[in-house]
PDB file of N, CA and C in Angstrom:
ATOM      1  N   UNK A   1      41.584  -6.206  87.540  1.00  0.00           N
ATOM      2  CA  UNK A   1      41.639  -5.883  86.123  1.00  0.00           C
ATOM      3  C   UNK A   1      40.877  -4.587  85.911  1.00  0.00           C
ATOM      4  N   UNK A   2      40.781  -3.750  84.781  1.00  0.00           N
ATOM      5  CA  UNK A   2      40.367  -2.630  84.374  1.00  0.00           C
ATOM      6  C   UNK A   2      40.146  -2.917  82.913  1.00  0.00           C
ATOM      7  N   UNK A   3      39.147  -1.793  83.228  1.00  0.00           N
ATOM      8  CA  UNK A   3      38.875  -1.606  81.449  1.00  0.00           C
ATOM      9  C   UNK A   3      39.154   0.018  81.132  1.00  0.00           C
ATOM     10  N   UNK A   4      39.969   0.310  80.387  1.00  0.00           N
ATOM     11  CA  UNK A   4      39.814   1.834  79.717  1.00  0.00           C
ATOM     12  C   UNK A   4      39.606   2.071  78.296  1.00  0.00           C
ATOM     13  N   UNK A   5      39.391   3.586  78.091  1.00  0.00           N
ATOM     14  CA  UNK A   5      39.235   4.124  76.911  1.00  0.00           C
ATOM     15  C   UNK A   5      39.740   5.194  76.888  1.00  0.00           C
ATOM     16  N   UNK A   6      41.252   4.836  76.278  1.00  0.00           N
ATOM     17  CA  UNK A   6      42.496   5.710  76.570  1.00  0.00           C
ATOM     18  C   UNK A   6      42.692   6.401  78.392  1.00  0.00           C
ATOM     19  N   UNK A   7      42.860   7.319  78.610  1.00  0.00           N
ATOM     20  CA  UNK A   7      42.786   7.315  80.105  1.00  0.00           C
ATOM     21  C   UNK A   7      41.336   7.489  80.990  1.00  0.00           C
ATOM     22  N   UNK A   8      40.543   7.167  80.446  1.00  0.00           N
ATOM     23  CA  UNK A   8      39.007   7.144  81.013  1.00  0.00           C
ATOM     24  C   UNK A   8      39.075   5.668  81.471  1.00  0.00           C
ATOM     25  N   UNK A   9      38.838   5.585  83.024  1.00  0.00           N
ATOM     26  CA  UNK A   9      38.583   4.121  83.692  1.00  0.00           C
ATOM     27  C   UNK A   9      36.857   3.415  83.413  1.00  0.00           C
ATOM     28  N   UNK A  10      36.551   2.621  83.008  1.00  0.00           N
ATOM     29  CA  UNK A  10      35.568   2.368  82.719  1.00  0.00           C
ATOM     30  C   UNK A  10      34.895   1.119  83.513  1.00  0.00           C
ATOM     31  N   UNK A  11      35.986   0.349  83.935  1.00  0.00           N
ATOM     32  CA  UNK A  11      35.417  -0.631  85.071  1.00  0.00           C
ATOM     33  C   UNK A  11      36.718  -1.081  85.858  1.00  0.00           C
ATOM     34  N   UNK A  12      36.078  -1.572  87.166  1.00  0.00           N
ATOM     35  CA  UNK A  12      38.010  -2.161  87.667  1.00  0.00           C
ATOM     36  C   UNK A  12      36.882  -2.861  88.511  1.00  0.00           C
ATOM     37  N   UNK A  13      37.925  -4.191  88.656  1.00  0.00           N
ATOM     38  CA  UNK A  13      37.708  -5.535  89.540  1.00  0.00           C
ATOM     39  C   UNK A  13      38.768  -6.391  89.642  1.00  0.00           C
ATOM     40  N   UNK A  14      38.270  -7.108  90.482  1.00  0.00           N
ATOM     41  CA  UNK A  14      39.475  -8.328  90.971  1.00  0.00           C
ATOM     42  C   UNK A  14      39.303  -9.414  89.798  1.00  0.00           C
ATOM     43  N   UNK A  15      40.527 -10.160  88.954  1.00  0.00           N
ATOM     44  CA  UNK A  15      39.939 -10.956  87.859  1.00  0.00           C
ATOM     45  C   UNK A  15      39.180 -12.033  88.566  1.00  0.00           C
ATOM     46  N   UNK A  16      39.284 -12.401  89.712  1.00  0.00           N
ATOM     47  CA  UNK A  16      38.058 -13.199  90.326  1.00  0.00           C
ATOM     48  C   UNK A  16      36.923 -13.043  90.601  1.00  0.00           C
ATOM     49  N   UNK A  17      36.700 -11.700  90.228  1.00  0.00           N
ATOM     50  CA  UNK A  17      34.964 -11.448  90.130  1.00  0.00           C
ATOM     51  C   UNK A  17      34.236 -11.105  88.995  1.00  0.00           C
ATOM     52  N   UNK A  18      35.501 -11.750  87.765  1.00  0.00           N
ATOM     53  CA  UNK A  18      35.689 -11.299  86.423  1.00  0.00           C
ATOM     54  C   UNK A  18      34.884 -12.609  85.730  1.00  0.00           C
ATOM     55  N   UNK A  19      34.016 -12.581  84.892  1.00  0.00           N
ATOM     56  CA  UNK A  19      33.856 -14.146  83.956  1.00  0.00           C
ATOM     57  C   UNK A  19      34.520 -13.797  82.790  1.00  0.00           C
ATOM     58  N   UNK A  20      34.543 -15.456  82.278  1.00  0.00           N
ATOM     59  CA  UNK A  20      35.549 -15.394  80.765  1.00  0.00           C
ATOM     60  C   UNK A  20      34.235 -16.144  80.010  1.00  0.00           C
ATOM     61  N   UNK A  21      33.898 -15.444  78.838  1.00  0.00           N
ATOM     62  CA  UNK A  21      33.394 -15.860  78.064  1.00  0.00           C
ATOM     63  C   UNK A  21      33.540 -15.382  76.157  1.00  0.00           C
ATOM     64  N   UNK A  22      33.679 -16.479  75.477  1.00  0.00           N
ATOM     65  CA  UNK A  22      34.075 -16.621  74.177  1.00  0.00           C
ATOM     66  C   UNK A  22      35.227 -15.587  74.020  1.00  0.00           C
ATOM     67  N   UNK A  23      36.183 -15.566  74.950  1.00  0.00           N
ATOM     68  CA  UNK A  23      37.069 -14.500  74.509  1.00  0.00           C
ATOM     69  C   UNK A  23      37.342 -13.117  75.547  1.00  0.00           C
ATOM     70  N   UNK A  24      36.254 -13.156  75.654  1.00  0.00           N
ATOM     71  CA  UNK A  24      35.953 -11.783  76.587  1.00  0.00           C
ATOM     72  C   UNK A  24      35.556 -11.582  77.994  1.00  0.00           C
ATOM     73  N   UNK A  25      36.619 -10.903  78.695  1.00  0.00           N
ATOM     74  CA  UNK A  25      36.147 -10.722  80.021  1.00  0.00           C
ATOM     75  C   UNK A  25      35.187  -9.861  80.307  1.00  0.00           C
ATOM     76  N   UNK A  26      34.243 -10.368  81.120  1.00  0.00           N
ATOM     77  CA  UNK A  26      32.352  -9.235  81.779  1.00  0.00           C
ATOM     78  C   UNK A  26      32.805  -9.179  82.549  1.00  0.00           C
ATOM     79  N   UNK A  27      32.500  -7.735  83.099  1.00  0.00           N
ATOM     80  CA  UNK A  27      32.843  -7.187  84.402  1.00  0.00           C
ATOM     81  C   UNK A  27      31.592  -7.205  84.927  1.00  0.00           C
ATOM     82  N   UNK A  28      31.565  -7.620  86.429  1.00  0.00           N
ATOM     83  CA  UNK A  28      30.452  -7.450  87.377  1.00  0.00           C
ATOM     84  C   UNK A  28      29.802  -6.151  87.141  1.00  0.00           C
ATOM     85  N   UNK A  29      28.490  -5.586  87.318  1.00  0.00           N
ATOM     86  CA  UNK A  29      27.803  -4.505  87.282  1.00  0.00           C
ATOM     87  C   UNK A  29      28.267  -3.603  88.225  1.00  0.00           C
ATOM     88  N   UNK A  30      28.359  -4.064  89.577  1.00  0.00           N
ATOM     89  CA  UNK A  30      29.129  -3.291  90.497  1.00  0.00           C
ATOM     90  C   UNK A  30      30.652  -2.329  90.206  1.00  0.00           C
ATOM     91  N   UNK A  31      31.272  -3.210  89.155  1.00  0.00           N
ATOM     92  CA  UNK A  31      32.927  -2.180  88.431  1.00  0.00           C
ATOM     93  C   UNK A  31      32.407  -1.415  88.287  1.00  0.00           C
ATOM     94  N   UNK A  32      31.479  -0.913  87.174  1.00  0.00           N
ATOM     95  CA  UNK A  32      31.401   0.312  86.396  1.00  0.00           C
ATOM     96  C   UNK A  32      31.149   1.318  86.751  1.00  0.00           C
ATOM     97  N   UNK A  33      32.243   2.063  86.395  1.00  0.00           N
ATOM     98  CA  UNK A  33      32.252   3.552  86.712  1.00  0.00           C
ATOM     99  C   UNK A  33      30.940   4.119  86.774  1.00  0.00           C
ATOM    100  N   UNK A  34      30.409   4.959  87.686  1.00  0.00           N
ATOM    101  CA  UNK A  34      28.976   5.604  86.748  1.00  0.00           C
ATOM    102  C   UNK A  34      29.380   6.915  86.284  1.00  0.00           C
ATOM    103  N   UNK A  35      28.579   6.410  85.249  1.00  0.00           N
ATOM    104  CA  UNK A  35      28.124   7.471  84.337  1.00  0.00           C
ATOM    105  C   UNK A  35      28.900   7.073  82.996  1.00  0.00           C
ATOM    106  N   UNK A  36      29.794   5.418  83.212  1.00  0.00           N
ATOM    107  CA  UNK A  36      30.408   5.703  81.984  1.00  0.00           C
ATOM    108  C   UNK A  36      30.102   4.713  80.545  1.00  0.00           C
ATOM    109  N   UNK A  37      28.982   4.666  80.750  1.00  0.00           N
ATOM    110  CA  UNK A  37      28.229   3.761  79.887  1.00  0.00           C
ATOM    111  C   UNK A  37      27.082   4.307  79.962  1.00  0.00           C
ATOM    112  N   UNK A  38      26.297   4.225  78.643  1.00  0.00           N
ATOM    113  CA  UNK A  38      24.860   5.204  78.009  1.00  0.00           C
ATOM    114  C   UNK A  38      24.404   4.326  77.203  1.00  0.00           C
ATOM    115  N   UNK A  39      22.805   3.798  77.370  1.00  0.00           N
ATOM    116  CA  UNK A  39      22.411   2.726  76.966  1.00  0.00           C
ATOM    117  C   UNK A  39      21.889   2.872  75.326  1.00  0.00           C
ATOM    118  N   UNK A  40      22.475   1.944  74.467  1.00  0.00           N
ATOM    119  CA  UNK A  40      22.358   2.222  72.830  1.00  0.00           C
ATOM    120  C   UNK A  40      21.207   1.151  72.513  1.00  0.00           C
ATOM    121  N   UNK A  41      20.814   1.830  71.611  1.00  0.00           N
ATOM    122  CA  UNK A  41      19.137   1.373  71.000  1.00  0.00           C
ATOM    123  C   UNK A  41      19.472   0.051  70.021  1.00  0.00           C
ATOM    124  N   UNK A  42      20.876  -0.117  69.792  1.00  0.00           N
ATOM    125  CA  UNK A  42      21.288  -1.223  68.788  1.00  0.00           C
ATOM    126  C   UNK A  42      20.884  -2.306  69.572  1.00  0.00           C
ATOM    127  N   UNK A  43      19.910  -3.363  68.172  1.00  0.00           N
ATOM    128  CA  UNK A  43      19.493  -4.805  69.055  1.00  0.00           C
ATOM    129  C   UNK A  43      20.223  -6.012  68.231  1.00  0.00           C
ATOM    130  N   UNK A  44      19.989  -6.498  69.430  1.00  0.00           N
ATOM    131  CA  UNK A  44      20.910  -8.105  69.549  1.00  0.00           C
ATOM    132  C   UNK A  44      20.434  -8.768  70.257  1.00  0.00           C
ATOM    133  N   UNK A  45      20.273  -9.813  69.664  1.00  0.00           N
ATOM    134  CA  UNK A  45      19.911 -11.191  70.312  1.00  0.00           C
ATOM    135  C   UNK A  45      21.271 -12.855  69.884  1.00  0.00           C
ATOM    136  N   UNK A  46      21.752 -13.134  70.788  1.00  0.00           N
ATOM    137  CA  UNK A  46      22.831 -13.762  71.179  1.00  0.00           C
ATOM    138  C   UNK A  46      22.046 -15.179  70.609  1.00  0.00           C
ATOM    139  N   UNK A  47      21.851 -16.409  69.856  1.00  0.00           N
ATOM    140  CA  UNK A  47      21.214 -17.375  69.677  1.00  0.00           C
ATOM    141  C   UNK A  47      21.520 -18.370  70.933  1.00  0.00           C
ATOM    142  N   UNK A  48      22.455 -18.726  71.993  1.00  0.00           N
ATOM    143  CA  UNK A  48      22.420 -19.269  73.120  1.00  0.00           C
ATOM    144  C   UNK A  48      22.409 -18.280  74.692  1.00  0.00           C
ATOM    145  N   UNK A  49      23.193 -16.805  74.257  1.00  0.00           N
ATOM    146  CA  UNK A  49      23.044 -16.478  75.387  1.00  0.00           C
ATOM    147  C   UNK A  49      22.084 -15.358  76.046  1.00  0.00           C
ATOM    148  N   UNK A  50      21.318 -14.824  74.341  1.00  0.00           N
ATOM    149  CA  UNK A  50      19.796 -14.591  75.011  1.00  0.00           C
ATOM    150  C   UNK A  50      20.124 -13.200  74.381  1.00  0.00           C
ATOM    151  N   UNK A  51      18.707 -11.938  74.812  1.00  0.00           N
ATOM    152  CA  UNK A  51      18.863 -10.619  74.416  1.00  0.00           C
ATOM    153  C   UNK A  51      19.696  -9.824  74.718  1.00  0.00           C
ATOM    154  N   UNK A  52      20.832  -8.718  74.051  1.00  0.00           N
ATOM    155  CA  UNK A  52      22.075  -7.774  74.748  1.00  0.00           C
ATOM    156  C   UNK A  52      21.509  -6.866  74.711  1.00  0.00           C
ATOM    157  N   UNK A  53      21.953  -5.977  75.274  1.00  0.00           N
ATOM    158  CA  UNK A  53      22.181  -4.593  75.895  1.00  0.00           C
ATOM    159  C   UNK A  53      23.527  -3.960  75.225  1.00  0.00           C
ATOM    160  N   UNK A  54      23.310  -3.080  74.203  1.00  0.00           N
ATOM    161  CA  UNK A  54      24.571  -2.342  74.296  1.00  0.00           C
ATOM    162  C   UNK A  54      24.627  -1.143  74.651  1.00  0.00           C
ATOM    163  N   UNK A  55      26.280  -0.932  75.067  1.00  0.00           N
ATOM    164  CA  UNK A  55      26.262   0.510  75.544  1.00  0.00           C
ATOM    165  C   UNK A  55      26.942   1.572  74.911  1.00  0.00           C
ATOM    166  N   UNK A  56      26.878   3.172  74.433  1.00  0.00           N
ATOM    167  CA  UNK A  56      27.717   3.466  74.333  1.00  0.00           C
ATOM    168  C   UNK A  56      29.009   4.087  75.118  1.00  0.00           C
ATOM    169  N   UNK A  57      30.258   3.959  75.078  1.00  0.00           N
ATOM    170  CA  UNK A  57      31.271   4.498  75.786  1.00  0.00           C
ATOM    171  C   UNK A  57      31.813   5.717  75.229  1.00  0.00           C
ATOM    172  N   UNK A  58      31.717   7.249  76.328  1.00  0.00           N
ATOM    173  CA  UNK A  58      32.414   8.682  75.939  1.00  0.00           C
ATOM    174  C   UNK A  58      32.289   8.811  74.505  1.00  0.00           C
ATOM    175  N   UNK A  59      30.945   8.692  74.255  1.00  0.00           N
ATOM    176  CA  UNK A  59      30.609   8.962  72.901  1.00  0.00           C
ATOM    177  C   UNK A  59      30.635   8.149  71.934  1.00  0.00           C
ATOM    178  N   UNK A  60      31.313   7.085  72.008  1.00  0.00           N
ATOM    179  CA  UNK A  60      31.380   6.222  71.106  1.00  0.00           C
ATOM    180  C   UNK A  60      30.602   5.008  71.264  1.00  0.00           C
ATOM    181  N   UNK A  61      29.887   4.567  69.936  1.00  0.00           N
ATOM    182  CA  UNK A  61      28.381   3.816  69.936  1.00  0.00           C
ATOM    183  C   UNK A  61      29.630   2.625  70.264  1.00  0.00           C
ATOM    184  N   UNK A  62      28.045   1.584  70.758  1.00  0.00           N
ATOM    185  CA  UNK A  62      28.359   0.063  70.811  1.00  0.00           C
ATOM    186  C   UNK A  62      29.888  -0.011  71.244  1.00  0.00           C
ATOM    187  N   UNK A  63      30.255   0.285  71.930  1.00  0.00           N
ATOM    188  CA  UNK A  63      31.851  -0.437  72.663  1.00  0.00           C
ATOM    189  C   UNK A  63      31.229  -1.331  73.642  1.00  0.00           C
ATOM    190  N   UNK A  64      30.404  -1.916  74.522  1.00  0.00           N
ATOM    191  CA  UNK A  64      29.897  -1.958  75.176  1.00  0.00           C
ATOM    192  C   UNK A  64      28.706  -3.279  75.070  1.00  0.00           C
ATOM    193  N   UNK A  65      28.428  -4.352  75.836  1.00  0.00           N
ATOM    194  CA  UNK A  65      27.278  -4.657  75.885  1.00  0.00           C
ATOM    195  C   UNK A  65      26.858  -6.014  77.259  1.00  0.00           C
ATOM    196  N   UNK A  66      25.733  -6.247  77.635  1.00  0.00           N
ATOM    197  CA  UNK A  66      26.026  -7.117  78.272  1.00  0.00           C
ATOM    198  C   UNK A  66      24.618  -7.757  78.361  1.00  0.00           C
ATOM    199  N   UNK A  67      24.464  -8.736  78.942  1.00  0.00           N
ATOM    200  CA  UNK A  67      22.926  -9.743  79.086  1.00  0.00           C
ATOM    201  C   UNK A  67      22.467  -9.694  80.039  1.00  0.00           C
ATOM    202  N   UNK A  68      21.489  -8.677  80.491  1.00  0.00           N
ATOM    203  CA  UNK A  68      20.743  -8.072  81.657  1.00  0.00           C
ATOM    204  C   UNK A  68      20.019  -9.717  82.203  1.00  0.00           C
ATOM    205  N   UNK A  69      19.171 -10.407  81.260  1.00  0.00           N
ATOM    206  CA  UNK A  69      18.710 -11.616  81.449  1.00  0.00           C
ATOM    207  C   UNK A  69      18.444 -12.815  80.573  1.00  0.00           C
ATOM    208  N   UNK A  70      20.041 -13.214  80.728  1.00  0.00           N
ATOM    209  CA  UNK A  70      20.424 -14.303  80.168  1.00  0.00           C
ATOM    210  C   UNK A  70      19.762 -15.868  79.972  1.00  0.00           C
ATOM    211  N   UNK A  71      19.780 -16.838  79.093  1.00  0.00           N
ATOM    212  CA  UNK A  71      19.279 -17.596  79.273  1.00  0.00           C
ATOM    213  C   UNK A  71      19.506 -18.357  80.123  1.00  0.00           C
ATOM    214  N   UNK A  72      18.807 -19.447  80.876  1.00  0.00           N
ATOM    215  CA  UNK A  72      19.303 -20.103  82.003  1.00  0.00           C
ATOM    216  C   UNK A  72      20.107 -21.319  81.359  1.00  0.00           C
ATOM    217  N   UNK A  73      20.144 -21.905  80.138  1.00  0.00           N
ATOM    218  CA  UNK A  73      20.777 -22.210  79.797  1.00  0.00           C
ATOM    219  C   UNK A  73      22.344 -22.023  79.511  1.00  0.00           C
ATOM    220  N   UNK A  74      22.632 -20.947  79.493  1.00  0.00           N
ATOM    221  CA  UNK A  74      23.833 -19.895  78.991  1.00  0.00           C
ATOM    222  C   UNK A  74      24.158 -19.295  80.465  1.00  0.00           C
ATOM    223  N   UNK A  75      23.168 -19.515  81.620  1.00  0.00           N
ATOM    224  CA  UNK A  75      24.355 -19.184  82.772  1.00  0.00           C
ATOM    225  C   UNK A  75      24.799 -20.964  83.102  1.00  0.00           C
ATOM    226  N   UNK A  76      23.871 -22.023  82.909  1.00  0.00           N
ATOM    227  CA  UNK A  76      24.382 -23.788  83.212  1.00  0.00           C
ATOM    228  C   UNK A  76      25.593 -23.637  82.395  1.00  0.00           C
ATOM    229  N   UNK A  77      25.507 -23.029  80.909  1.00  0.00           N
ATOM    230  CA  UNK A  77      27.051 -23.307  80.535  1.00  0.00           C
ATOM    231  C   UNK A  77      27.965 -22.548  80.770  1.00  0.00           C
ATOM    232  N   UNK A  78      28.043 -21.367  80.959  1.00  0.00           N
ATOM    233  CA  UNK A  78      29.079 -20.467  81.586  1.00  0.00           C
ATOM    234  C   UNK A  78      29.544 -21.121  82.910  1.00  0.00           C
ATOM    235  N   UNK A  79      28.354 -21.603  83.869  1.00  0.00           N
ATOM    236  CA  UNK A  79      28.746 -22.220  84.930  1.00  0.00           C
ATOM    237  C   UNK A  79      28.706 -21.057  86.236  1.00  0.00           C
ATOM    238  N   UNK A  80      28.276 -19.849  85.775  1.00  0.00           N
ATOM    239  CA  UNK A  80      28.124 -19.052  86.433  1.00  0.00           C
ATOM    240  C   UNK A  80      26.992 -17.904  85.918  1.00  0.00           C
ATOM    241  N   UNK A  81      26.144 -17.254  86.870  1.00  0.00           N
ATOM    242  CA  UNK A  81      25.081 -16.126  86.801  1.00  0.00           C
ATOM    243  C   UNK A  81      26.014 -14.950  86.328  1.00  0.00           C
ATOM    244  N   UNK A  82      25.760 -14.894  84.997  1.00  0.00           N
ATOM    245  CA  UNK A  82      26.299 -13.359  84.151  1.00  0.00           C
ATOM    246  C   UNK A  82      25.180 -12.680  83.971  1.00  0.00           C
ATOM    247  N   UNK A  83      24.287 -12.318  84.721  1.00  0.00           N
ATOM    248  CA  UNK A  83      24.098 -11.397  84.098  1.00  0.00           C
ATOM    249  C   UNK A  83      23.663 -10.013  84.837  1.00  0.00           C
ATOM    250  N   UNK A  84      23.701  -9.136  83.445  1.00  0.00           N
ATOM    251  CA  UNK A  84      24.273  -7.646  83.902  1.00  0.00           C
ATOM    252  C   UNK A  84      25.662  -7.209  83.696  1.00  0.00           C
ATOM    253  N   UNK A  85      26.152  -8.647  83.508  1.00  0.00           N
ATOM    254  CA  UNK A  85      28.174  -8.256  83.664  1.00  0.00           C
ATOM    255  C   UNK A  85      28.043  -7.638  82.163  1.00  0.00           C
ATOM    256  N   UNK A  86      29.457  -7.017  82.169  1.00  0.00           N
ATOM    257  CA  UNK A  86      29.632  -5.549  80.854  1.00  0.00           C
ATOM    258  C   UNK A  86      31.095  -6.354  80.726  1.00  0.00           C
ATOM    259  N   UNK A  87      30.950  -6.288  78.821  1.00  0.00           N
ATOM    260  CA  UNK A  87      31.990  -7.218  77.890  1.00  0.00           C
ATOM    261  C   UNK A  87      32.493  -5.877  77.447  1.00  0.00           C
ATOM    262  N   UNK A  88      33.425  -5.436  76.851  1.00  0.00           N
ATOM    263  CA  UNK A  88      34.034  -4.297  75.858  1.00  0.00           C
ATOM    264  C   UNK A  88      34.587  -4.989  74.456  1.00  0.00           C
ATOM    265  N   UNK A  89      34.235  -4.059  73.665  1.00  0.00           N
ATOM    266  CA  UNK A  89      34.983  -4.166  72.460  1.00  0.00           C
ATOM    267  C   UNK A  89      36.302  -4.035  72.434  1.00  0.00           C
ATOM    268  N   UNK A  90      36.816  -4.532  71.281  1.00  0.00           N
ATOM    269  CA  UNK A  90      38.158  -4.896  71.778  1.00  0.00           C
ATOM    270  C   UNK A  90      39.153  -3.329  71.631  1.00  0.00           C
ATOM    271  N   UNK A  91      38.532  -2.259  71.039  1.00  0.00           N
ATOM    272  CA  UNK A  91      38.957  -1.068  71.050  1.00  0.00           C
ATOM    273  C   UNK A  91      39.184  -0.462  72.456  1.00  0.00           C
ATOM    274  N   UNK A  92      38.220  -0.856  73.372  1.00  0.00           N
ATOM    275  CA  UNK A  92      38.697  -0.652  75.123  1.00  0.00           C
ATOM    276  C   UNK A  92      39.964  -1.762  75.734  1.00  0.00           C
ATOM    277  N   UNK A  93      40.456  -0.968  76.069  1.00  0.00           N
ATOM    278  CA  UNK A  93      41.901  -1.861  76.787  1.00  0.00           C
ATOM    279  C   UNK A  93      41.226  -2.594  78.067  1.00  0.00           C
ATOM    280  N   UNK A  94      41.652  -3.800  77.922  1.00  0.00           N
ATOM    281  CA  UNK A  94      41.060  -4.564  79.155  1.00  0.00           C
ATOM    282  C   UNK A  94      42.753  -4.884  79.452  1.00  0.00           C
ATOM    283  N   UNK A  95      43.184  -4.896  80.944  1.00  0.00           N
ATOM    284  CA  UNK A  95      44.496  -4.847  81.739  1.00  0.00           C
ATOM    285  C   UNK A  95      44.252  -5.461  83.056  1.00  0.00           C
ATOM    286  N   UNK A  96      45.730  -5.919  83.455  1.00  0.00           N
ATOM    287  CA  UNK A  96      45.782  -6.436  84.716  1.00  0.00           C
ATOM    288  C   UNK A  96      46.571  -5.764  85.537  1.00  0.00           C
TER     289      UNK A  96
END
């Protein structure tokens, strides 16, 4: 799978190294392009899955965010260790 922003690649992985959560596929930390995410000062705190990280993408604020260190609760229910993985707004094309 991939993520873009219009023809800018922003992450690519196998959807098996992909998690699904509330909607949205996180890409492993390892996808991401570097350089193509720039860390945004906007705060968030998730009430089960703990403090975010957002990023901005090619200029554009908050497309971007992910849970550097998630609650351990919120990786028992995911069922899997997310964190670090990168979610996109739905303005980035996520593809198979």
């Amino acid at each position: 799978m991939r993520a873009r922003l219009g023809e800018q690649i922003i992450a690519e992985a196998d959807q098996d190294d992909l998690v699904r959560i509330e909607g949205n596929w996180y890409f492993p930390p390892k996808s991401i392009a570097d350089g193509a995410l720039s860390p945004s000062a906007t705060p968030y705190t998730c009430p089960w899955k703990g403090d975010a990280q957002y990023f901005d993408v090619a200029g554009r604020t908050d497309l971007a965010w992910s849970y550097p260190t998630p609650y351990a609760t919120a990786i028992e229910r995911v069922g899997t260790d997310f964190s670090g993985y990168v979610a996109f707004d739905p303005s980035v094309t996520v593809e198979s």
